[in-house]
N, C-alpha and C. Protein backbone atom coordinates (compact mmCIF):
# COMPACT_ATOMS: atom_id res chain seq x y z
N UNK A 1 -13.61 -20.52 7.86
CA UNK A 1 -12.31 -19.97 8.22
C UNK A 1 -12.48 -18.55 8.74
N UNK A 2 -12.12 -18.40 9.98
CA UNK A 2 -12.18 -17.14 10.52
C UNK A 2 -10.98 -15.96 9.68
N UNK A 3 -11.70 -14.75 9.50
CA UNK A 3 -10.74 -13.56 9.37
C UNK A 3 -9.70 -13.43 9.86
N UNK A 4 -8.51 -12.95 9.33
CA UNK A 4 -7.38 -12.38 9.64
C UNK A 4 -7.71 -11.16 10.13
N UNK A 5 -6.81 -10.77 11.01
CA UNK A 5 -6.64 -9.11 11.64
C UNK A 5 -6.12 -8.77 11.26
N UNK A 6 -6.81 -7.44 11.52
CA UNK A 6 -5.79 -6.15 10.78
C UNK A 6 -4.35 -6.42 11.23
N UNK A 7 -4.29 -6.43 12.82
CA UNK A 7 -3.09 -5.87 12.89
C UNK A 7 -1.94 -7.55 12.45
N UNK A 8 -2.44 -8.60 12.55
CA UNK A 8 -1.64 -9.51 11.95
C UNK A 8 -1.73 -8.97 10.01
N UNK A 9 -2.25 -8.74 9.28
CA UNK A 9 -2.04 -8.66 8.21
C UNK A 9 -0.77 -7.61 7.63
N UNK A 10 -0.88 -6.72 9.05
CA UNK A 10 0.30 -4.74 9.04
C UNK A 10 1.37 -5.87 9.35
N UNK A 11 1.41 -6.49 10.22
CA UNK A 11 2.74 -7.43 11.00
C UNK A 11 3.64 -8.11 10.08
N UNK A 12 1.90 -8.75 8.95
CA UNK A 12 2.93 -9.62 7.90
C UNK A 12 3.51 -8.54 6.98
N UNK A 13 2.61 -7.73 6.66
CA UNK A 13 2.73 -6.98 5.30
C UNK A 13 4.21 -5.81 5.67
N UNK A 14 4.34 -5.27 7.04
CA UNK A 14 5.49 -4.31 7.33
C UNK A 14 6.72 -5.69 7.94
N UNK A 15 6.32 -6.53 7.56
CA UNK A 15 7.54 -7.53 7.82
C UNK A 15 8.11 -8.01 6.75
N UNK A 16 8.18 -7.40 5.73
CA UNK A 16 8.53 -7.43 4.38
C UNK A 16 9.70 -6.82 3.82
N UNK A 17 10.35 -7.00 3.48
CA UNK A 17 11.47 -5.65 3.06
C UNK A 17 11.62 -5.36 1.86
N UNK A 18 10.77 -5.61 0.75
CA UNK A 18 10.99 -5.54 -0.34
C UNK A 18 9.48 -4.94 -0.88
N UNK A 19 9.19 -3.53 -1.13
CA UNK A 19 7.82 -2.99 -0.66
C UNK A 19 7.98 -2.31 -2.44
N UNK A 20 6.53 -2.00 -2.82
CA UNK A 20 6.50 -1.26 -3.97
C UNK A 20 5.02 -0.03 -3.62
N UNK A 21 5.40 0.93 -3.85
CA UNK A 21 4.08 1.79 -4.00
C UNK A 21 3.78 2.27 -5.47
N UNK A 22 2.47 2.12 -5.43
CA UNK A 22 1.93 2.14 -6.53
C UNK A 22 1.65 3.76 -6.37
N UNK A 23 1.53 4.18 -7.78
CA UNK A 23 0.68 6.16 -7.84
C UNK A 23 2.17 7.33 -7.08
N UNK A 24 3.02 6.89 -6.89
CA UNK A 24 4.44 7.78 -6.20
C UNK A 24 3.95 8.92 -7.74
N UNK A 25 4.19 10.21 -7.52
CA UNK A 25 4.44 11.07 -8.63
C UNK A 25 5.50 12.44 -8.08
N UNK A 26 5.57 12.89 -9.51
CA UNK A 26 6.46 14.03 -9.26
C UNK A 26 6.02 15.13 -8.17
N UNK A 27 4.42 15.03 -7.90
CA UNK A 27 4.16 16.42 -7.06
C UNK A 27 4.64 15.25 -5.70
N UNK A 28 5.71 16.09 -5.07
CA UNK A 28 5.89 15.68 -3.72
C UNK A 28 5.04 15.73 -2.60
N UNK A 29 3.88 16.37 -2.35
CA UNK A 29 3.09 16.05 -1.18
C UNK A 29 1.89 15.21 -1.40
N UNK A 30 2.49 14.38 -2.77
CA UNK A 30 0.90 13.24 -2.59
C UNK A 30 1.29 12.12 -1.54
N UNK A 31 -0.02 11.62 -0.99
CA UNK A 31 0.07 10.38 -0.13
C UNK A 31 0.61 9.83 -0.39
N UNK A 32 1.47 9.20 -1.45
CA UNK A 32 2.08 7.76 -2.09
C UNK A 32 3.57 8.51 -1.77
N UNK A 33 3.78 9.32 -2.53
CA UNK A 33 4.83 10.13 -2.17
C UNK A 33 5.42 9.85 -0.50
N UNK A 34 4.93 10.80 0.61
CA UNK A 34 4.68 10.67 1.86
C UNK A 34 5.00 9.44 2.47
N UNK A 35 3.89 8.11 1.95
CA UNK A 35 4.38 6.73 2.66
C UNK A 35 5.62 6.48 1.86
N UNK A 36 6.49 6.77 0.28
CA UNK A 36 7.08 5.86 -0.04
C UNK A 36 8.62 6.23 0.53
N UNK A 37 8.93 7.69 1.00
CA UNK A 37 9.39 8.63 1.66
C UNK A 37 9.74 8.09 3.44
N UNK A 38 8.29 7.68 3.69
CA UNK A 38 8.41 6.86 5.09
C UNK A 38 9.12 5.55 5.09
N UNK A 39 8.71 4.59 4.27
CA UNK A 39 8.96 3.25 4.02
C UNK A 39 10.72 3.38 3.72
N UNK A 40 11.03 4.02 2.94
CA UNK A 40 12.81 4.13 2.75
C UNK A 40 13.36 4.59 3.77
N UNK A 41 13.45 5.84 4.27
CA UNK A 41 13.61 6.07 5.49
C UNK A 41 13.30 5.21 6.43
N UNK A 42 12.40 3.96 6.96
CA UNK A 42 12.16 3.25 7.74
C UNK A 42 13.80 1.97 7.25
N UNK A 43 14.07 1.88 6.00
CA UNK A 43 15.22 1.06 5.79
C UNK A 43 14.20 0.06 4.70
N UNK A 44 13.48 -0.02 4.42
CA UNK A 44 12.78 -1.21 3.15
C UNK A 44 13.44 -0.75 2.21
N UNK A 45 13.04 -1.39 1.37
CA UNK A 45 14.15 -1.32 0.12
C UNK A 45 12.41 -1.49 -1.02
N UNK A 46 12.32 -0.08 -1.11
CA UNK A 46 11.11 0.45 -1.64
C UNK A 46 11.41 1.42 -2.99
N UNK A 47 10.23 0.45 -3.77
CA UNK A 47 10.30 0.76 -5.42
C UNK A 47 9.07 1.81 -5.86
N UNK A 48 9.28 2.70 -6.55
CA UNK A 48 7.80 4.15 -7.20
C UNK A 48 7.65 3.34 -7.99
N UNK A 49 6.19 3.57 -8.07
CA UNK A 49 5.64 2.86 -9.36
C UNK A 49 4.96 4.06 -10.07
N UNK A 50 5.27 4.28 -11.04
CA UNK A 50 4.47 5.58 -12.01
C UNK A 50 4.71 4.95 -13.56
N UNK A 51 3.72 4.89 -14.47
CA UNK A 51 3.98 4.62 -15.76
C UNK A 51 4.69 5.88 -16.52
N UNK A 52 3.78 7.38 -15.76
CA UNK A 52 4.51 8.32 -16.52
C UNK A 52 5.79 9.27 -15.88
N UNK A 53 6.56 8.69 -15.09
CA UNK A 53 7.83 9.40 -14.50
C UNK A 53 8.81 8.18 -14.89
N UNK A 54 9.97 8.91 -14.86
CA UNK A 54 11.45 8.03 -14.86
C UNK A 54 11.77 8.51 -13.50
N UNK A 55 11.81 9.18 -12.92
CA UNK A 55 12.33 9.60 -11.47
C UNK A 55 11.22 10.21 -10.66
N UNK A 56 11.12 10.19 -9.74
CA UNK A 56 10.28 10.38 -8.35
C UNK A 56 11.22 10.07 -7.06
N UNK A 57 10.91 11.44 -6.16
CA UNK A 57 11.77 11.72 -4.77
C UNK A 57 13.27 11.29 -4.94
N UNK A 58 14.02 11.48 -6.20
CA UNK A 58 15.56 11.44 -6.50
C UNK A 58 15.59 9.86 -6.47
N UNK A 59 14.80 9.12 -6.85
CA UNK A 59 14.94 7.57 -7.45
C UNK A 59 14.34 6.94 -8.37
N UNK A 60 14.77 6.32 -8.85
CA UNK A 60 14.35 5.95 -10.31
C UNK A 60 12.91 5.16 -10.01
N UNK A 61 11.76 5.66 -11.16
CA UNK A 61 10.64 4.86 -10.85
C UNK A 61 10.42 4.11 -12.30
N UNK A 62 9.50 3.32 -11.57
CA UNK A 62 9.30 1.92 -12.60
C UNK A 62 7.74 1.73 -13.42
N UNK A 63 7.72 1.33 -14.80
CA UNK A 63 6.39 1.79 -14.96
C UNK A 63 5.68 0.93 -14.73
N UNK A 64 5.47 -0.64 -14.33
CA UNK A 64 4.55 -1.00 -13.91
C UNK A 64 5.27 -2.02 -12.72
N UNK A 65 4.75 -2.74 -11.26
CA UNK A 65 5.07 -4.02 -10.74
C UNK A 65 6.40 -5.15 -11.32
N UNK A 66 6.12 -5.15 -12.86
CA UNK A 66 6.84 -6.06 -13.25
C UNK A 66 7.71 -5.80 -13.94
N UNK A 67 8.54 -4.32 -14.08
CA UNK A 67 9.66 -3.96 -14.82
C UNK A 67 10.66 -4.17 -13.45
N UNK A 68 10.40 -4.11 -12.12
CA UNK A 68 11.00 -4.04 -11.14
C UNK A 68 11.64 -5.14 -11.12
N UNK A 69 13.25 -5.24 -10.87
CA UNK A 69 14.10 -6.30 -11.04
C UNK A 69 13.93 -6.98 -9.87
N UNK A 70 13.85 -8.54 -9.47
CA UNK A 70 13.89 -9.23 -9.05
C UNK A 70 12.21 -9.19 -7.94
N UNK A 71 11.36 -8.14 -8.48
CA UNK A 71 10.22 -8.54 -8.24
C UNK A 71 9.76 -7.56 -6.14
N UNK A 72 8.73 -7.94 -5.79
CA UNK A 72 8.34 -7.03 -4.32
C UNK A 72 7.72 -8.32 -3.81
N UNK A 73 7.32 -8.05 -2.52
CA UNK A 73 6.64 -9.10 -1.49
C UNK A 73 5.25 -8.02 -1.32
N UNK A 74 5.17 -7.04 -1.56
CA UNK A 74 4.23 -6.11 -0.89
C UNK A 74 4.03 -4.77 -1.72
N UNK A 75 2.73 -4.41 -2.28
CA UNK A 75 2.48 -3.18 -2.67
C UNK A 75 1.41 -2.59 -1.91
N UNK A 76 2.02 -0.85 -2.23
CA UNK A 76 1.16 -0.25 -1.25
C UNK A 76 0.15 0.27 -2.29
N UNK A 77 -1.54 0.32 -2.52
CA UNK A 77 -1.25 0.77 -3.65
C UNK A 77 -2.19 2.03 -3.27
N UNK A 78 -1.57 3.70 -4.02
CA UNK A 78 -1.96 4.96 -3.85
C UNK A 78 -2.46 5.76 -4.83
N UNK A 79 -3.45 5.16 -5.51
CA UNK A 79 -3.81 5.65 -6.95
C UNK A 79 -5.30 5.85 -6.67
N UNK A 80 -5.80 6.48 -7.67
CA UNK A 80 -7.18 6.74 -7.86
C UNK A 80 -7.62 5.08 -7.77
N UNK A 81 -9.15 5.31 -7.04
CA UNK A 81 -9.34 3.26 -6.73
C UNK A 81 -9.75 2.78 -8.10
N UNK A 82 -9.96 3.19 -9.30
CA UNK A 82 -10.51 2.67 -10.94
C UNK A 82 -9.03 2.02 -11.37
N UNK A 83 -7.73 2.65 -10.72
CA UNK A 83 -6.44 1.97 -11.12
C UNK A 83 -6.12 1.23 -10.36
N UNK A 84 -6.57 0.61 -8.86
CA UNK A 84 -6.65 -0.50 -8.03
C UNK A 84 -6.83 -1.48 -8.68
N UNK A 85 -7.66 -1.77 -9.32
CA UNK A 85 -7.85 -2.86 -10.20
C UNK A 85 -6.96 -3.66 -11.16
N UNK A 86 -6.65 -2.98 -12.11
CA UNK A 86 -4.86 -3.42 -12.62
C UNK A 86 -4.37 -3.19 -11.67
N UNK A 87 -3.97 -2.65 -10.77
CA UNK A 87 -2.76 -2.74 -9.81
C UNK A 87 -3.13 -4.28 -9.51
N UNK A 88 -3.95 -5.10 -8.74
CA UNK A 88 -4.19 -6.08 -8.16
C UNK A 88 -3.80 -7.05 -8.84
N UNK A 89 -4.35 -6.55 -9.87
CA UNK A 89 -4.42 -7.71 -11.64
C UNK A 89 -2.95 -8.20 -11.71
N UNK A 90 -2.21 -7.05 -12.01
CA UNK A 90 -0.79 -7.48 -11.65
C UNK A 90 -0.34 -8.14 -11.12
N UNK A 91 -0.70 -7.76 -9.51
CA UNK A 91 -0.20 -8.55 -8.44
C UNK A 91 -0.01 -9.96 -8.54
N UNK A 92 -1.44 -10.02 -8.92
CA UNK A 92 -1.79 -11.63 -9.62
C UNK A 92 -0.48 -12.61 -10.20
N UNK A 93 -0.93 -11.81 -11.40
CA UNK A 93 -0.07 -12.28 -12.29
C UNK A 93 1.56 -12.23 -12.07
N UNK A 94 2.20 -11.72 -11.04
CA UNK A 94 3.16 -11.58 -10.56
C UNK A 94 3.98 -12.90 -9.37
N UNK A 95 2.52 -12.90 -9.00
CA UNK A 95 3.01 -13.76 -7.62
C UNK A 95 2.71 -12.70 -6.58
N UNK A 96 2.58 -11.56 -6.38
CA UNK A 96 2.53 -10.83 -5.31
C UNK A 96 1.53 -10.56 -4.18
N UNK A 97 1.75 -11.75 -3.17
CA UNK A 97 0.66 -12.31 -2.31
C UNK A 97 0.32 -11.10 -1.15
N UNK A 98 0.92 -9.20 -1.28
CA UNK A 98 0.29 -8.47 -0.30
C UNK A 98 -0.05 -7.31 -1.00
N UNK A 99 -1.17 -6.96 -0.58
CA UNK A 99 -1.52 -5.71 -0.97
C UNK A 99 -2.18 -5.02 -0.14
N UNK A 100 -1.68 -3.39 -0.01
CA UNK A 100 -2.41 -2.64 1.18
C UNK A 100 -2.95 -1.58 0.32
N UNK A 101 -3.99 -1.24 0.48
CA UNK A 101 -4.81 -0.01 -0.04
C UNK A 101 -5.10 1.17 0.49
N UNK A 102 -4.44 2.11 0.43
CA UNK A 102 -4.25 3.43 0.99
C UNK A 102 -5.49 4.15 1.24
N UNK A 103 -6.13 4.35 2.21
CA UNK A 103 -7.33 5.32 2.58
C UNK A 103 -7.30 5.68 4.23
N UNK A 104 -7.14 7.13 4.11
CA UNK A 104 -7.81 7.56 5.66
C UNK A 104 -9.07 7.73 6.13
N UNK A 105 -9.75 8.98 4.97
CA UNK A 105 -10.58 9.50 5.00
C UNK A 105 -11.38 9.45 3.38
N UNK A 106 -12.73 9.02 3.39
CA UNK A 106 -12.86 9.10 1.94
C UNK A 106 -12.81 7.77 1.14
N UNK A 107 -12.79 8.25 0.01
CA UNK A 107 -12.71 6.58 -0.43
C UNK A 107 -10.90 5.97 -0.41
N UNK A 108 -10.57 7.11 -0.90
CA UNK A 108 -8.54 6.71 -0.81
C UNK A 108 -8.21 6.07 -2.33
N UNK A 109 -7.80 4.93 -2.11
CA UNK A 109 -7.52 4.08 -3.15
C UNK A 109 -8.68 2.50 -3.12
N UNK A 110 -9.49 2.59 -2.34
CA UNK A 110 -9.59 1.39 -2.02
C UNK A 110 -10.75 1.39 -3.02
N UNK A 111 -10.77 0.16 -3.96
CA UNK A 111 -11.50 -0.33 -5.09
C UNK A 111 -12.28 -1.54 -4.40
N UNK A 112 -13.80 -1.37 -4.09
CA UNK A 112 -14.21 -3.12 -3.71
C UNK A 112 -14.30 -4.00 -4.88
N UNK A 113 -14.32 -4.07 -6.32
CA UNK A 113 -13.80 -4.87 -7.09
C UNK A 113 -12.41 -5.34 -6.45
N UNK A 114 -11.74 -4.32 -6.63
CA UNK A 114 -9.96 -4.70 -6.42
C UNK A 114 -10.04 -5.52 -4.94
N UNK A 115 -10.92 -5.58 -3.99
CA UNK A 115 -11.03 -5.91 -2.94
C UNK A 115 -10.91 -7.45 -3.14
N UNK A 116 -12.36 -7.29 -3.64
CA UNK A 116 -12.44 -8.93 -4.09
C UNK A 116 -11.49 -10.04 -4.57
N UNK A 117 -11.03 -8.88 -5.91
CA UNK A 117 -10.66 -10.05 -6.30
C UNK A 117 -9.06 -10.69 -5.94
N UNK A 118 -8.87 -9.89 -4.69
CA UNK A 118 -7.59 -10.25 -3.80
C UNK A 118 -8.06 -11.74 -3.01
N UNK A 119 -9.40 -10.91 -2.15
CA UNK A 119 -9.78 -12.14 -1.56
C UNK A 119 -9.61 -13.45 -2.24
N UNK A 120 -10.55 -13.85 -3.48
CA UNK A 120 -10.85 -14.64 -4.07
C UNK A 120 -9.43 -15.70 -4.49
N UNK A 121 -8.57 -14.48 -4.26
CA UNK A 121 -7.06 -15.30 -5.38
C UNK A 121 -6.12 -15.32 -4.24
N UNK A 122 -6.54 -14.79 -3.16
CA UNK A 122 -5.55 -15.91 -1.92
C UNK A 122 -4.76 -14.39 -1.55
N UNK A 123 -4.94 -13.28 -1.89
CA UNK A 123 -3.82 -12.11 -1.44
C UNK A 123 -4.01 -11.95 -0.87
N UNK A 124 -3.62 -11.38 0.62
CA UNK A 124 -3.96 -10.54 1.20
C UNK A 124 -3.85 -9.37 1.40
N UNK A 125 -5.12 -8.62 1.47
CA UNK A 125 -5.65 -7.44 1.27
C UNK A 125 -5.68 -6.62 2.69
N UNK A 126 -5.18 -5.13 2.71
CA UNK A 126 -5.14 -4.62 3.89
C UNK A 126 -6.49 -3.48 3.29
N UNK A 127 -7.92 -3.52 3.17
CA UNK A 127 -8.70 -2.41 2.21
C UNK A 127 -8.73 -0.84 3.29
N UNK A 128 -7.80 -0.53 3.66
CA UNK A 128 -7.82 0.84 3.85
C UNK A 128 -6.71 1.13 5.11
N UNK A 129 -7.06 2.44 5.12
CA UNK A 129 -5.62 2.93 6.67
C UNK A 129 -4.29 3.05 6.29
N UNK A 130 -3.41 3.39 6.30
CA UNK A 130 -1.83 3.90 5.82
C UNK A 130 -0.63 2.96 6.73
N UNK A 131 -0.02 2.48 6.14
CA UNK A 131 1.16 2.06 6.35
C UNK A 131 1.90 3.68 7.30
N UNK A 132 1.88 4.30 7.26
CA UNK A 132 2.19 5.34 8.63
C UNK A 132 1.56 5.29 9.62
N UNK A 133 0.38 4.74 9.66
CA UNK A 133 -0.14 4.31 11.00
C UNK A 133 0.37 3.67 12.02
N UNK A 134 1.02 2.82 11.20
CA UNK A 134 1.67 1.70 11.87
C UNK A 134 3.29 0.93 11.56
N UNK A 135 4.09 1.84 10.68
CA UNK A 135 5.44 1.66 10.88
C UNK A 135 6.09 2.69 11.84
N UNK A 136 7.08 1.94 12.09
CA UNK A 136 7.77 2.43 13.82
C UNK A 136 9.34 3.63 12.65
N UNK A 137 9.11 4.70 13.30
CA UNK A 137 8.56 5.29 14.52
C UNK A 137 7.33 6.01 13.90
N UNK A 138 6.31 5.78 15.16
CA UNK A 138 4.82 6.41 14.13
C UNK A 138 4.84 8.03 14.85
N UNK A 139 4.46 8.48 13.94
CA UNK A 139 4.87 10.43 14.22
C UNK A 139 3.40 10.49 14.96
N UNK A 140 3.27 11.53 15.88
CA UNK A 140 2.20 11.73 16.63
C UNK A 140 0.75 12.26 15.68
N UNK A 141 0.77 12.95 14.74
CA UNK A 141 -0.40 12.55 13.65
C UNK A 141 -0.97 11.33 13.23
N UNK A 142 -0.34 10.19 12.94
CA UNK A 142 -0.15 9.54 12.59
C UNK A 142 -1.16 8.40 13.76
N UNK A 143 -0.29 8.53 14.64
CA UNK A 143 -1.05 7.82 15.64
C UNK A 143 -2.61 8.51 16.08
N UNK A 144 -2.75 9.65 16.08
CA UNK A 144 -3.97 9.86 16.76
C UNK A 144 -4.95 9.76 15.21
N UNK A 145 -4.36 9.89 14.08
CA UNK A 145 -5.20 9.25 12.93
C UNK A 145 -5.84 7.74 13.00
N UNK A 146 -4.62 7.37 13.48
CA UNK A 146 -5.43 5.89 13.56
C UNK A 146 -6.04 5.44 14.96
N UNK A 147 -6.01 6.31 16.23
CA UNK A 147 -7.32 5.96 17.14
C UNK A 147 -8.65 7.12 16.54
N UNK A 148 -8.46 7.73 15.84
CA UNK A 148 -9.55 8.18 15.03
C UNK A 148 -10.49 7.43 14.10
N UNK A 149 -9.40 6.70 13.39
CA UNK A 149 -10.30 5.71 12.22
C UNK A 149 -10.83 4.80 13.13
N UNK A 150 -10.19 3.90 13.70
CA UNK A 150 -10.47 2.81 14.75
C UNK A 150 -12.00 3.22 15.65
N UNK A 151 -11.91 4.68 16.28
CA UNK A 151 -13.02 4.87 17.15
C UNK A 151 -14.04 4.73 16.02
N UNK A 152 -14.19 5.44 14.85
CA UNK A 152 -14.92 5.79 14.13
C UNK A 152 -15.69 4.98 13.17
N UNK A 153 -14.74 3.29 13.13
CA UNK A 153 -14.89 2.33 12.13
C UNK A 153 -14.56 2.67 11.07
N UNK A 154 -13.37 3.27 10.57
CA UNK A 154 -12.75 3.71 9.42
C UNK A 154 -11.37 3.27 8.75
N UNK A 155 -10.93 1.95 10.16
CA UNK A 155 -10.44 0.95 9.64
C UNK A 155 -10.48 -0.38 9.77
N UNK A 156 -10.05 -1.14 8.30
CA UNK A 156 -11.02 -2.18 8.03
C UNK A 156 -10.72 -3.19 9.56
N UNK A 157 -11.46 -4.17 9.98
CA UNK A 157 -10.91 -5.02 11.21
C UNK A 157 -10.48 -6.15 10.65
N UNK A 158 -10.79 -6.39 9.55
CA UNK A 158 -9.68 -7.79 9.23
C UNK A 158 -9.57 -7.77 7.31
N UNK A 159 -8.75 -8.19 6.96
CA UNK A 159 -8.51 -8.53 5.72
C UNK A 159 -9.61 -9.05 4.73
């Protein structure tokens, strides 16, 4: 079975409207913060995930995937990559067949355990690059970030 593409996996995964980011915290200029900030403003109907906040960016956050009422199609997840792993685990156990893993530069969030064991259990896995890359409207950083990763091989080419 041939690979999925990236950009079909962004297509399915930003064709979603029911999005969760994982790692959102109170300091406002973290990455999770940033995309979950983008994703609402884009119109998704996007849930913080923090075990230790009740509120993040003036909305109530949730402490894990599965306190969230009536459940997500899609997590973004923005945590140190050692907490990728339960994040995924979750997913699992949830039903939650997308997961995108936040990295520009660096390692990001992206766990190759957590990688795997998406593959293995049928999720699909986006293992690096930002959901700002590629939701409309993409801000001019944004875009020349991602013909940066792309020239550079710094994002993944298929799931």
């Amino acid at each position: 079975m041939e690979p999925v593409t990236l950009e079909h996996l962004v297509e399915d995964f930003l064709g979603q409207r029911r999005l969760a980011v994982a790692g959102v915290s109170r300091t406002k200029s973290d990455a999770a913060n940033i995309v979950y900030k983008k994703l609402r403003g884009a119109g998704y109907e996007v849930f913080a995930v923090n075990p230790n906040a009740e509120m993040v960016e003036g909305d109530r956050a949730y402490t894990s995937l599965g306190a969230i009422p009536g459940g997500v199609d899609g997590v973004v997840v923005a945590t140190r990559p050692a907490a990728a792993d339960a994040i995924v685990r979750e997913c699992a156990e949830l039903g939650i067949g997308r997961v995108w893993m936040h990295r520009s530069f660096g390692t990001g969030s992206v766990s190759d355990s957590a990688v795997r064991f998406c593959r293995e259990r049928g999720i699909r896995v986006i293992p690096g690059g930002c959901p700002m890359m590629f939701c409309s409207p993409v801000d001019v950083p944004h875009k020349c970030l991602r013909w940066v990763l792309r020239l550079t091989g710094g994002l993944p080419k298929s799931g």
